[in-house]
Protein backbone atom coordinates (compact mmCIF):
# COMPACT_ATOMS: atom_id res chain seq x y z
CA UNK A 1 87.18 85.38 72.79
CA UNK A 2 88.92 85.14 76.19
CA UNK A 3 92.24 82.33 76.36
CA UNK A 4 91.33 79.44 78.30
CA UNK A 5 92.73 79.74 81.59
CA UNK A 6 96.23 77.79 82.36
CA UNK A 7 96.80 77.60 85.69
CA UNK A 8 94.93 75.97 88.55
CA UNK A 9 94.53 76.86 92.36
CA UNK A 10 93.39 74.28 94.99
CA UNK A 11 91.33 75.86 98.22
CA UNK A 12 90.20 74.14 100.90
CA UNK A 13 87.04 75.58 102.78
CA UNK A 14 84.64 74.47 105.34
CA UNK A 15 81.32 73.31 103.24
CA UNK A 16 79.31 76.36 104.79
CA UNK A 17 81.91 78.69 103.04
CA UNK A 18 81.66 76.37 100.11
CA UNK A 19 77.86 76.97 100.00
CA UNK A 20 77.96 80.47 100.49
CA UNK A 21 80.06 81.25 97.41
CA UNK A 22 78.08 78.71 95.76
CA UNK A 23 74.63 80.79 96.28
CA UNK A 24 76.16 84.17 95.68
CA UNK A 25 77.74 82.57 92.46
CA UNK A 26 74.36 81.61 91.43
CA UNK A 27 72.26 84.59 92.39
CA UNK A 28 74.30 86.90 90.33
CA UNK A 29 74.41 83.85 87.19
CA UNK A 30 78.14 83.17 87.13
CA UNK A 31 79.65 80.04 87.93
CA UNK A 32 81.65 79.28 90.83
CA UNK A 33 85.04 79.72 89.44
CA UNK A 34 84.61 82.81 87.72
CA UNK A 35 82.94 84.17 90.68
CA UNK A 36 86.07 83.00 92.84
CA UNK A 37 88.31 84.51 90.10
CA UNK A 38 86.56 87.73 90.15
CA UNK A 39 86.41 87.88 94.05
CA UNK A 40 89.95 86.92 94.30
CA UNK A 41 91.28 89.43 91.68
CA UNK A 42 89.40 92.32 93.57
CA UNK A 43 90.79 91.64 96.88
CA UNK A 44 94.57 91.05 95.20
CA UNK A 45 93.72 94.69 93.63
CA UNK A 46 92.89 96.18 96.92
CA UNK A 47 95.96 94.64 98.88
CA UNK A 48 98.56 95.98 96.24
CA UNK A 49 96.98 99.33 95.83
CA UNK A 50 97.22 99.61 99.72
CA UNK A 51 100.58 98.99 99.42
CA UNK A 52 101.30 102.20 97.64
CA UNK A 53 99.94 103.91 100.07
CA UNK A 54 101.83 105.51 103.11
CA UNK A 55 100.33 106.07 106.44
CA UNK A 56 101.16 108.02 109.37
CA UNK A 57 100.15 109.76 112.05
CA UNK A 58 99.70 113.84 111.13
CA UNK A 59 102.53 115.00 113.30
CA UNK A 60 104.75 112.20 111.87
CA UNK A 61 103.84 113.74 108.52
CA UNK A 62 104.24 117.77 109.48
CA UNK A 63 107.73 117.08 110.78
CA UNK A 64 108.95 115.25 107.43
CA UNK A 65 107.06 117.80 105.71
CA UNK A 66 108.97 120.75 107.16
CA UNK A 67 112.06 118.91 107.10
CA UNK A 68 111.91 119.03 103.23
CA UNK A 69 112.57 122.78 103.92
CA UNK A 70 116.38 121.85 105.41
CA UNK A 71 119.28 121.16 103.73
CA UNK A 72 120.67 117.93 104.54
CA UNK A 73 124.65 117.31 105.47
CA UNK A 74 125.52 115.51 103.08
CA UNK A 75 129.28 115.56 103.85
CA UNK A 76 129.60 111.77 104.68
CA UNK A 77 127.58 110.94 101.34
CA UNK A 78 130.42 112.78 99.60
CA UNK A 79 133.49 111.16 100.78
CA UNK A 80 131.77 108.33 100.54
CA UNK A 81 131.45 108.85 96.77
CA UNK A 82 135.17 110.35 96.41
CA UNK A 83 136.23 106.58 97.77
CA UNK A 84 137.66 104.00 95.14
CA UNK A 85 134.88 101.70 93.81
CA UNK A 86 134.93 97.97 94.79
CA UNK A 87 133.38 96.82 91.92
CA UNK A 88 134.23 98.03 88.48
CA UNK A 89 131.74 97.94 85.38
CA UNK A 90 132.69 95.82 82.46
């Protein structure tokens, strides 16, 4: 048994919008909210897995590819480190 749902979203549409949720809703026997849901949660899925994802053009790619092959200086990054702390942990 599924909990009953808690929250509530408001969305205003134009009424052909309205009526073409409405029919798909119907032709595949769900009602309109749980069609909505289910639309919704797809899309959210989509954007957030896209978000993972890095993309850039292939010479953009081969040069930080090859650069992994070179060893940084990382000079600055040590004195940086060797410097007093601001903050001390309590």
């Amino acid at each position: 048994m599924t909990s009953p749902k808690a929250s509530r979203i408001e969305v205003r549409a134009e009424a052909e919008l309205i009526d073409l949720i409405q029919r798909a809703a119907k032709s595949v026997h769900e009602p309109t909210s749980e069609f909505i849901r289910k639309a919704a949660r797809s899309r959210a899925d989509i954007v957030l897995h896209e978000e993972l994802i890095t993309v850039m053009p292939a010479e953009q790619f081969d040069e930080l590819f090859h650069s992994l092959d070179f060893r940084a200086d990382t000079s600055r990054l040590a004195e940086e480190a060797a410097k007093p702390r601001i903050f001390e942990q309590k």
